[in-house]
Each structure stands twice: as C-alpha cells, then as structure tokens.
N, C-alpha and C. Protein backbone atom coordinates (compact mmCIF):
# COMPACT_ATOMS: atom_id res chain seq x y z
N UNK A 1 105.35 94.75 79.04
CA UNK A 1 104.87 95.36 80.27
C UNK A 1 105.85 95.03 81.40
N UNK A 2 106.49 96.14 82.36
CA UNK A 2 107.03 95.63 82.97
C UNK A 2 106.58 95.32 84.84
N UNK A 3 107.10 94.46 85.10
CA UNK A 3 106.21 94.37 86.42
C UNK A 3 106.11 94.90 87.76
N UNK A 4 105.83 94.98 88.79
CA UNK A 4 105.45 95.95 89.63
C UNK A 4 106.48 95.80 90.76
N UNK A 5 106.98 97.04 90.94
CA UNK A 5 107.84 97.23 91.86
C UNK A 5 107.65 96.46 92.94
N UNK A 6 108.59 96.26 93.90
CA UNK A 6 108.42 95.63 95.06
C UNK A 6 108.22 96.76 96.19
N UNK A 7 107.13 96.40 96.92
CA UNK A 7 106.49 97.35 97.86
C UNK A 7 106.91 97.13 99.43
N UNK A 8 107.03 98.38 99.49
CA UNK A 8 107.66 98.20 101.19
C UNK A 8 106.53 97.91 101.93
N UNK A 9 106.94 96.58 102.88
CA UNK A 9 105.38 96.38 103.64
C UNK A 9 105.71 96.10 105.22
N UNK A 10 105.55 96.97 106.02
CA UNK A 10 105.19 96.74 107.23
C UNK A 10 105.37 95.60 107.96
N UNK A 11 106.02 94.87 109.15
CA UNK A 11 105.76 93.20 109.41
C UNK A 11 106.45 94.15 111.06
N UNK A 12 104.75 93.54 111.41
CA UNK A 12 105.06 93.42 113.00
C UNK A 12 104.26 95.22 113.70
N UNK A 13 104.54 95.32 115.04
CA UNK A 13 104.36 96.50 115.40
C UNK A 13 105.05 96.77 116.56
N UNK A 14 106.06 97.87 116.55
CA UNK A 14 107.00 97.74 118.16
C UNK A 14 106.98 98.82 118.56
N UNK A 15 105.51 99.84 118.23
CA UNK A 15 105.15 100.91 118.99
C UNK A 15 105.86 102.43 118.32
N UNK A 16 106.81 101.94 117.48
CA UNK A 16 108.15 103.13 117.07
C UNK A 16 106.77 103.93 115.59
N UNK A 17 106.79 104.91 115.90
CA UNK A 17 106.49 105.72 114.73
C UNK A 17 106.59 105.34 113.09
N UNK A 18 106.27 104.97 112.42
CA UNK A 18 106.64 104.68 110.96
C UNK A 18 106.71 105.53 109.71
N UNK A 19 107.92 105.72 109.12
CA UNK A 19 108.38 106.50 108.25
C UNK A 19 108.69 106.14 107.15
N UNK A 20 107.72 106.18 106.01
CA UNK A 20 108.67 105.50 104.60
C UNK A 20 109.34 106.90 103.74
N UNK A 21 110.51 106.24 103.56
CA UNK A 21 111.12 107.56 102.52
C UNK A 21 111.13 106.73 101.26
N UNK A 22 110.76 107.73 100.38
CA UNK A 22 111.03 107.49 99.21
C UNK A 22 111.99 108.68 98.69
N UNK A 23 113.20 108.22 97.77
CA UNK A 23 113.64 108.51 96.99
C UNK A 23 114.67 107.54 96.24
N UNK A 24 115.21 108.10 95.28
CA UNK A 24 115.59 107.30 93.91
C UNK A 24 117.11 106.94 94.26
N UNK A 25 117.94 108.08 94.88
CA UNK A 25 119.16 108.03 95.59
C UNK A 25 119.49 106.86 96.41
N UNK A 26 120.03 105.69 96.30
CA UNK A 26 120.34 104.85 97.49
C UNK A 26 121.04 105.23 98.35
N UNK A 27 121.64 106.04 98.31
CA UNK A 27 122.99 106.76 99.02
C UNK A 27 122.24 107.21 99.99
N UNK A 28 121.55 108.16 99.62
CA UNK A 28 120.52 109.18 100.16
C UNK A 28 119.13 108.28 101.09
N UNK A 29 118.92 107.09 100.67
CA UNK A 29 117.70 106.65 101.18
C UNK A 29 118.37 105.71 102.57
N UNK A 30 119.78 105.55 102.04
CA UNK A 30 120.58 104.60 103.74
C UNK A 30 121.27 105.75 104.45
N UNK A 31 120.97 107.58 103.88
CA UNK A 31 121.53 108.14 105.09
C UNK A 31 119.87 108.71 105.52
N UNK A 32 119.38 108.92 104.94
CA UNK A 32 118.10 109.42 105.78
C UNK A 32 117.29 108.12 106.81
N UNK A 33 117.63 107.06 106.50
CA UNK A 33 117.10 106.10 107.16
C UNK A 33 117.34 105.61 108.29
N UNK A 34 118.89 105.78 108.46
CA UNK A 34 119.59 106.24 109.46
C UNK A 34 119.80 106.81 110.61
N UNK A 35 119.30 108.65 110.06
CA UNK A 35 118.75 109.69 110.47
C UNK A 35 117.69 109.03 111.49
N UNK A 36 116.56 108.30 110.69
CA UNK A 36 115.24 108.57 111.29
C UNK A 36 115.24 107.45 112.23
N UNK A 37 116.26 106.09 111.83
CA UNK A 37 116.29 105.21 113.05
C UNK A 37 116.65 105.32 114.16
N UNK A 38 117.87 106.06 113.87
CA UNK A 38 118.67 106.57 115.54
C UNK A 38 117.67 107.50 116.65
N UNK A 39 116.75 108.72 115.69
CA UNK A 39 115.98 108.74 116.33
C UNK A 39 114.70 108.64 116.68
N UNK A 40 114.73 107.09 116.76
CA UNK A 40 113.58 105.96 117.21
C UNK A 40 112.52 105.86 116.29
N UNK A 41 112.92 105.62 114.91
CA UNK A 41 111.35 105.63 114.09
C UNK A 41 111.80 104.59 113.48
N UNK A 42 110.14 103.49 113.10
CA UNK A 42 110.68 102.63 112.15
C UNK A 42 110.45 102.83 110.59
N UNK A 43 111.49 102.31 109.97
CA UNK A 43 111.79 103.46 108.43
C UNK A 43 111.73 101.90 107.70
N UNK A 44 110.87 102.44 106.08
CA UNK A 44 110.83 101.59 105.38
C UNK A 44 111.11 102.35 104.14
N UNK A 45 112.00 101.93 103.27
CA UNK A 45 112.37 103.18 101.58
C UNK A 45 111.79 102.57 100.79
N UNK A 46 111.72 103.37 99.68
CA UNK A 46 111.31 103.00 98.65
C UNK A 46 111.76 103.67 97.37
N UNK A 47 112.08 103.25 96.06
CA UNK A 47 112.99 104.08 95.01
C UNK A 47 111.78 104.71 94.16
N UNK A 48 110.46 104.52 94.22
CA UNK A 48 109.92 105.64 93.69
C UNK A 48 109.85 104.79 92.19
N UNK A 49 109.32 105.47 91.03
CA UNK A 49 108.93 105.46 89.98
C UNK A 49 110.04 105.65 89.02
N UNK A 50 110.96 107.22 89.59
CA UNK A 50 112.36 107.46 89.22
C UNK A 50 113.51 106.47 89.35
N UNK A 51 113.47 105.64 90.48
CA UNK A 51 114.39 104.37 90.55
C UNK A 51 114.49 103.19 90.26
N UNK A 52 113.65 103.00 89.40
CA UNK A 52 113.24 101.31 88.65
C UNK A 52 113.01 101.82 87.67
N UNK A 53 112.61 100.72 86.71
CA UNK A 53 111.84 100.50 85.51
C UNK A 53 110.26 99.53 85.66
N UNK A 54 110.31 99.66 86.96
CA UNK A 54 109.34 98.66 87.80
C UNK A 54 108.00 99.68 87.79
N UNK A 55 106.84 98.79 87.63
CA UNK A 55 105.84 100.09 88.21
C UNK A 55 105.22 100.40 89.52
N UNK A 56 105.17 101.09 89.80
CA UNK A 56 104.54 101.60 90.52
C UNK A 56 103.11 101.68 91.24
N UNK A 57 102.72 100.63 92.66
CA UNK A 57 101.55 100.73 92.96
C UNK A 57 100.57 101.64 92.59
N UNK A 58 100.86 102.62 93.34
CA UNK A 58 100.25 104.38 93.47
C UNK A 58 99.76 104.47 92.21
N UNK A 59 100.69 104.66 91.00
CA UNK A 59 100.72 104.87 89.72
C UNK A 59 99.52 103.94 89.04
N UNK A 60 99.55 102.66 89.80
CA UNK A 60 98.86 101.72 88.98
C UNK A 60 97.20 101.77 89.78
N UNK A 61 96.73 103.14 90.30
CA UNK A 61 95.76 102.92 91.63
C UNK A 61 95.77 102.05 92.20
N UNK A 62 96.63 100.95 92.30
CA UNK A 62 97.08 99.66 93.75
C UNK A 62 97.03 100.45 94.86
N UNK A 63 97.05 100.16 96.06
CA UNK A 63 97.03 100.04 97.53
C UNK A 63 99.00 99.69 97.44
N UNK A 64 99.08 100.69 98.22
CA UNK A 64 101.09 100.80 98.36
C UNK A 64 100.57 100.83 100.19
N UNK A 65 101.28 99.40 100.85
CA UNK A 65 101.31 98.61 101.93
C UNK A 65 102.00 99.94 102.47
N UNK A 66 103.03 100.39 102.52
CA UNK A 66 103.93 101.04 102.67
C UNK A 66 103.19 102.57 103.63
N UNK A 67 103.01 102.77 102.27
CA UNK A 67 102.22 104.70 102.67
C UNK A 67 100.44 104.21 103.28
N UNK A 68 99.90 102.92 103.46
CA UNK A 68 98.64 102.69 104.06
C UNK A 68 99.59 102.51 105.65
N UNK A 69 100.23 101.84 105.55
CA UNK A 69 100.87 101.79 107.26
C UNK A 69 101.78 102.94 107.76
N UNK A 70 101.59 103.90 107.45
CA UNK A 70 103.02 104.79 107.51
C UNK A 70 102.23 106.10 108.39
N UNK A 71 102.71 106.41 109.52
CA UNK A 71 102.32 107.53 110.07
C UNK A 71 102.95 108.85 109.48
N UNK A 72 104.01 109.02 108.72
CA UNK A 72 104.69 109.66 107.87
C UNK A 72 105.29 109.45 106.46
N UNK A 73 105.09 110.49 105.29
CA UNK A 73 106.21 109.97 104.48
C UNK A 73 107.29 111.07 104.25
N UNK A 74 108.37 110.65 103.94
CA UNK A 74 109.43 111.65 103.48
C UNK A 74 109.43 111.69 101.97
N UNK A 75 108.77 112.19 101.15
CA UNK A 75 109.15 112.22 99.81
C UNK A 75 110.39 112.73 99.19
N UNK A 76 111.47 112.63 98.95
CA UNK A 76 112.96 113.32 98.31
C UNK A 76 113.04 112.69 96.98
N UNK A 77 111.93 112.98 96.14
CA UNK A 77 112.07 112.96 94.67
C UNK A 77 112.26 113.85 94.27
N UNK A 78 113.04 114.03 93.31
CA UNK A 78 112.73 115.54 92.01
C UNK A 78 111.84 115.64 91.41
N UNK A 79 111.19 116.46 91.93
CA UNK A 79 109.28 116.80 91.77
C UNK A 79 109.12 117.06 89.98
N UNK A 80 110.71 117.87 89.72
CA UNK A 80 110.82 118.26 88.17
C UNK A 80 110.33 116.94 87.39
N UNK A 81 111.01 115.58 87.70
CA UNK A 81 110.01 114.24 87.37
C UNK A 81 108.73 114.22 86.78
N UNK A 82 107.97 114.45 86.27
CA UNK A 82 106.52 113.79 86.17
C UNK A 82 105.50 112.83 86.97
N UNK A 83 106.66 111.49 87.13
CA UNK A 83 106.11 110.49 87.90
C UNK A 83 106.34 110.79 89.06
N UNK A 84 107.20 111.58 89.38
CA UNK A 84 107.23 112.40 90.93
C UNK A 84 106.05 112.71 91.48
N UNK A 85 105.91 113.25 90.46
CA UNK A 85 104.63 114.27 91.01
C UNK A 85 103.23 113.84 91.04
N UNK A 86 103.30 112.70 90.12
CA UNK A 86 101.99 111.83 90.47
C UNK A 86 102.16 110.82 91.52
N UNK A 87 103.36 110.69 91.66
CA UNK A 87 102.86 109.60 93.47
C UNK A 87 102.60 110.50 94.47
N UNK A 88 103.11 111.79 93.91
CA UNK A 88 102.68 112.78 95.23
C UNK A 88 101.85 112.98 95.48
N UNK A 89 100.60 113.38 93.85
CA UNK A 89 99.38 113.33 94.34
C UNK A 89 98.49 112.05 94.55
N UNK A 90 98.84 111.27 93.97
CA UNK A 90 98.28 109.92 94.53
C UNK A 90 98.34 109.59 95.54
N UNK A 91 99.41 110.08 96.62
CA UNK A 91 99.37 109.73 98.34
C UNK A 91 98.47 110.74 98.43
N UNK A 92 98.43 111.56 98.25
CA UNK A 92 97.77 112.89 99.11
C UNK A 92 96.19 112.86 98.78
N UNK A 93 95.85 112.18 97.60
CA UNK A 93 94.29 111.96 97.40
C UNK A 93 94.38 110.04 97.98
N UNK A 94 94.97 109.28 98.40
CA UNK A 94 94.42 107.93 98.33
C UNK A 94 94.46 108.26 99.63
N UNK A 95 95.78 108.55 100.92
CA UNK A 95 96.03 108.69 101.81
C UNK A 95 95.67 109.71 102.41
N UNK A 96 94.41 110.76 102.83
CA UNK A 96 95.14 111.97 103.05
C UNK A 96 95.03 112.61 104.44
N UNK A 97 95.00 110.95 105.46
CA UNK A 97 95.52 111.14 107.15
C UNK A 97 97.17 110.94 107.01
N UNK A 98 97.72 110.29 105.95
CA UNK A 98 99.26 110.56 106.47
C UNK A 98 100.08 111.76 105.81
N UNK A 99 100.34 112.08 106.89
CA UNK A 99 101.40 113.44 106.34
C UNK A 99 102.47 112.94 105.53
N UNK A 100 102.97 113.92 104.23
CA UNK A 100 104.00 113.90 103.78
C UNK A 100 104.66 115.34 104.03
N UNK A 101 106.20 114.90 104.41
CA UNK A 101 107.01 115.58 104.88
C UNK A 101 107.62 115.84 103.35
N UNK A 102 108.18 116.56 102.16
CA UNK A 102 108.71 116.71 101.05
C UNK A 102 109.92 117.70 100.79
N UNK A 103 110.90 117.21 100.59
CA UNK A 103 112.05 117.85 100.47
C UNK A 103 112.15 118.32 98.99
N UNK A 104 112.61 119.81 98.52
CA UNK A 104 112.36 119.85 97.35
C UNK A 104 113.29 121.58 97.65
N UNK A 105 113.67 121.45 95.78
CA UNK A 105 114.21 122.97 95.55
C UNK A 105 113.43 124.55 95.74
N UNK A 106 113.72 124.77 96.60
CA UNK A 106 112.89 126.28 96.70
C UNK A 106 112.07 126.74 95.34
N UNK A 107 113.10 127.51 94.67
CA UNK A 107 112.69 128.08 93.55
C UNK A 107 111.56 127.09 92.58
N UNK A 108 111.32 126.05 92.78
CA UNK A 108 110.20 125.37 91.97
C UNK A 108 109.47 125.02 93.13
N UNK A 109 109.60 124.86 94.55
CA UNK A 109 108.35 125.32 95.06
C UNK A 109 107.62 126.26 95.21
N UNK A 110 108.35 127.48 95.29
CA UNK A 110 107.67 128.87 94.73
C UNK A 110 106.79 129.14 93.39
N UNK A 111 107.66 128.62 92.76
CA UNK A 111 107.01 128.44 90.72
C UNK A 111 105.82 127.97 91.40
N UNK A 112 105.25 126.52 91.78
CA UNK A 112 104.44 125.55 91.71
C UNK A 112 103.98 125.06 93.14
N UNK A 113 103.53 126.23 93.96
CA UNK A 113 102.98 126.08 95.00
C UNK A 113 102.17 125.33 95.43
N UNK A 114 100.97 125.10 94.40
CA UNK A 114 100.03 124.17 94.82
C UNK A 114 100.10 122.98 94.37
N UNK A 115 101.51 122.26 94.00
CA UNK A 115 101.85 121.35 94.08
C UNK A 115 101.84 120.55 95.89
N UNK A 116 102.01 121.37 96.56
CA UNK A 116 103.03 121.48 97.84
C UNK A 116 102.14 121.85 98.94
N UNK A 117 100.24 121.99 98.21
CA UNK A 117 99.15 121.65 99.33
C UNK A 117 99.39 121.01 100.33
N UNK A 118 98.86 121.05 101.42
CA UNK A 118 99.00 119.80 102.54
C UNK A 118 100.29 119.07 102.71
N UNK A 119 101.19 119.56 101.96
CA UNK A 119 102.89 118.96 102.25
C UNK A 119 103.62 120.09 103.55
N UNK A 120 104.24 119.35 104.13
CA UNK A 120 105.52 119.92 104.72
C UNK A 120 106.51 120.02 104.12
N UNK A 121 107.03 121.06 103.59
CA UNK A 121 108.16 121.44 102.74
C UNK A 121 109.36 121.64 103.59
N UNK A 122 110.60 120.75 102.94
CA UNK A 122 111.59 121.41 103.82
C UNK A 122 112.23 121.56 102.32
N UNK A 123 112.64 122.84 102.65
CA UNK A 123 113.99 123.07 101.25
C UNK A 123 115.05 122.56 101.46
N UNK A 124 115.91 122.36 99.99
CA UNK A 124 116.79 121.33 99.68
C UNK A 124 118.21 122.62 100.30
N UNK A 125 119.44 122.45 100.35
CA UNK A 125 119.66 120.92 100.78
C UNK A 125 118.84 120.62 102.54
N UNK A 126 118.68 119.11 102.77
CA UNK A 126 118.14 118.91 103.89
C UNK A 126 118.58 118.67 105.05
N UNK A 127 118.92 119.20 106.05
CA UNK A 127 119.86 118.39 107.01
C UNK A 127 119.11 117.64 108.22
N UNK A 128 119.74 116.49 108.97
CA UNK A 128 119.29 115.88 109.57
C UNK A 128 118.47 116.84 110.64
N UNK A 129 118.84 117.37 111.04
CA UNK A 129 117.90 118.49 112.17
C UNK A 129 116.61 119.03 111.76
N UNK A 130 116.77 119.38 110.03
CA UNK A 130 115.61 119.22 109.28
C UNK A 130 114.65 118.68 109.08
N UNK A 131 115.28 117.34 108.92
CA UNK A 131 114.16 116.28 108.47
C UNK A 131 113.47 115.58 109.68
N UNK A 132 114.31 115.84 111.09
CA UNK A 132 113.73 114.93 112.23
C UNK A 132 112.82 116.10 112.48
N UNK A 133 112.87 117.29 112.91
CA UNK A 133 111.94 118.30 113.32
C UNK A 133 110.27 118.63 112.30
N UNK A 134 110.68 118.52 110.96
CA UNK A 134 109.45 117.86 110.05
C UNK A 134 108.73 116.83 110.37
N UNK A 135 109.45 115.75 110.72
CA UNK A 135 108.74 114.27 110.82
C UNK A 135 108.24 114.42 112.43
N UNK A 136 108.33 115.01 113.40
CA UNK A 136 108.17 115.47 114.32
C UNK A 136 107.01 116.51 114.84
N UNK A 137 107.04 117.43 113.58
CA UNK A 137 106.16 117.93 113.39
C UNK A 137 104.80 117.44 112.42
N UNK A 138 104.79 116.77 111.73
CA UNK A 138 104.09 116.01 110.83
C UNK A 138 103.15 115.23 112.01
N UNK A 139 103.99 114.88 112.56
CA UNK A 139 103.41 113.27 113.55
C UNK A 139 102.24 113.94 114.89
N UNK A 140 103.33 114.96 115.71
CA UNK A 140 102.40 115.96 116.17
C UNK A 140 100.96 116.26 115.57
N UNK A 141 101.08 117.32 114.14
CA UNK A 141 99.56 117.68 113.61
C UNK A 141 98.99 116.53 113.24
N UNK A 142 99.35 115.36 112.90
CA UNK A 142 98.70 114.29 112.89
C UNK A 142 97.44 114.00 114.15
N UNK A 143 98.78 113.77 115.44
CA UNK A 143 97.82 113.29 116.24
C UNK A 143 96.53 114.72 116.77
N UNK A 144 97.05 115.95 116.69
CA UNK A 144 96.08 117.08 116.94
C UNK A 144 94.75 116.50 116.03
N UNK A 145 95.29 116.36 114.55
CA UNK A 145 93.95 116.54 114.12
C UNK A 145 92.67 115.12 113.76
N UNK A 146 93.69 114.06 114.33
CA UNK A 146 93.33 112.80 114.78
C UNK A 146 92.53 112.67 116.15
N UNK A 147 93.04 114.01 116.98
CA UNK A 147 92.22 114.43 118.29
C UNK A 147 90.84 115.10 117.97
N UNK A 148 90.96 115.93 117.00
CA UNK A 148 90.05 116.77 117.12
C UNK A 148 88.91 116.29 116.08
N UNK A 149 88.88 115.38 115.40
CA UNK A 149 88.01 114.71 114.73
C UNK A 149 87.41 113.62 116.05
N UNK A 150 87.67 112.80 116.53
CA UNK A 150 87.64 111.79 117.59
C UNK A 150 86.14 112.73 118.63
C-alpha cells in the first residue's frame, strides 16, 4: 500500500485570495503559480493522483486541507486520466462552494460535457490572461452567490 500524498495545507491568513493548482507538470505548476502570485493570490500546488505514486486524499474520501481552504481551484490535469477525473468529481461533490477553474482540450470537452458541470472551462493551450480572468471570474460568482444565499 502506498502512502498518502502530501497535502497542500494552508498556514496563516493575509487576506490574498487562495488558489490551489493542481497539475502533474512541475514546469507548469511553478509557471502558473507565478501567474497567480504576481497577481496577488495566495497559490498552493499540488501533483494530483497523475504525479505520484502517492495517494490521494480526495480519492481516499479524506478531507484535502488544500481544496477545504481554497476560494479557487485550477485543475490542469488530463481529464483523459481516470484519476483525473475522479478528483474532479470528488471536489465538485465534497466541495461544491469552491469553484474550479479547469483547463482542458476542447475536443474532449465537447465529447464529455457533463464532465465540465459547474466547471469553468478554459481551453488548452492556456495563457496567463486566461487563467487570471477565470480565477477572477470564479471568485466574483463565488462571492454573488455567497451574497445571494446570505
């Protein structure tokens, strides 16, 4: 059995928005993180199910510290994955006040639409103007519908 990934956890609060990205890419998870620090969010990654051999909170119905503190997530897995696609729905049924923002290939979001319920889709490739205007927008309908329940 192997043992459980290490979970991104939250420490402290300095008012900045919170964003965990997950994807498997390290390359990809220190330029989007980047992205989202410069403009003013605090970002926590995570490699997902696809990037270890480690398991997976979500996966294991655990409580993931990470996506419970996170006013946003960026998902940039390859949904084609399996285990992709079950942390996706595992945020979206454990979590389903935080928005996920999900970057993904057109043509298999079309195939598999209702994968992509309640997601913000940005198609691949993603560019930074992309992904801040999603997470931007995410955070926005957040607080609308955080208003309108209240």
């Amino acid at each position: 059995m192997s043992r459980t990934m290490p979970m991104p956890i939250w420490v402290g609060r300095d008012g900045r928005s919170r964003v965990v990205v997950e994807t498997p890419d390290v390359a990809k998870q220190v330029a989007l993180a980047r992205i989202l620090d410069k403009s003013g969010y605090a970002v926590l990654s995570c490699r997902g199910p696809e990037g270890t051999d480690d398991r997976c909170a979500l996966v294991e119905h655990e409580t993931c510290n990470g996506v419970a503190g996170a006013d946003v997530v960026v998902h940039a897995m390859r949904p084609q994955d399996p285990r992709n696609r079950e942390v996706l729905r595992h945020i979206l049924d454990r979590y389903p006040d935080v928005p996920i923002v999900v970057e993904a290939p057109r043509p298999y979001v079309e195939r598999h639409p209702d994968e992509f319920e309640r997601c913000r889709v940005v198609f691949q490739p993603m560019t930074a103007e992309m992904l801040i205007e999603a997470v931007e927008e995410a955070i926005r309908d957040r607080a609308v519908t955080s208003a309108d329940q209240a």
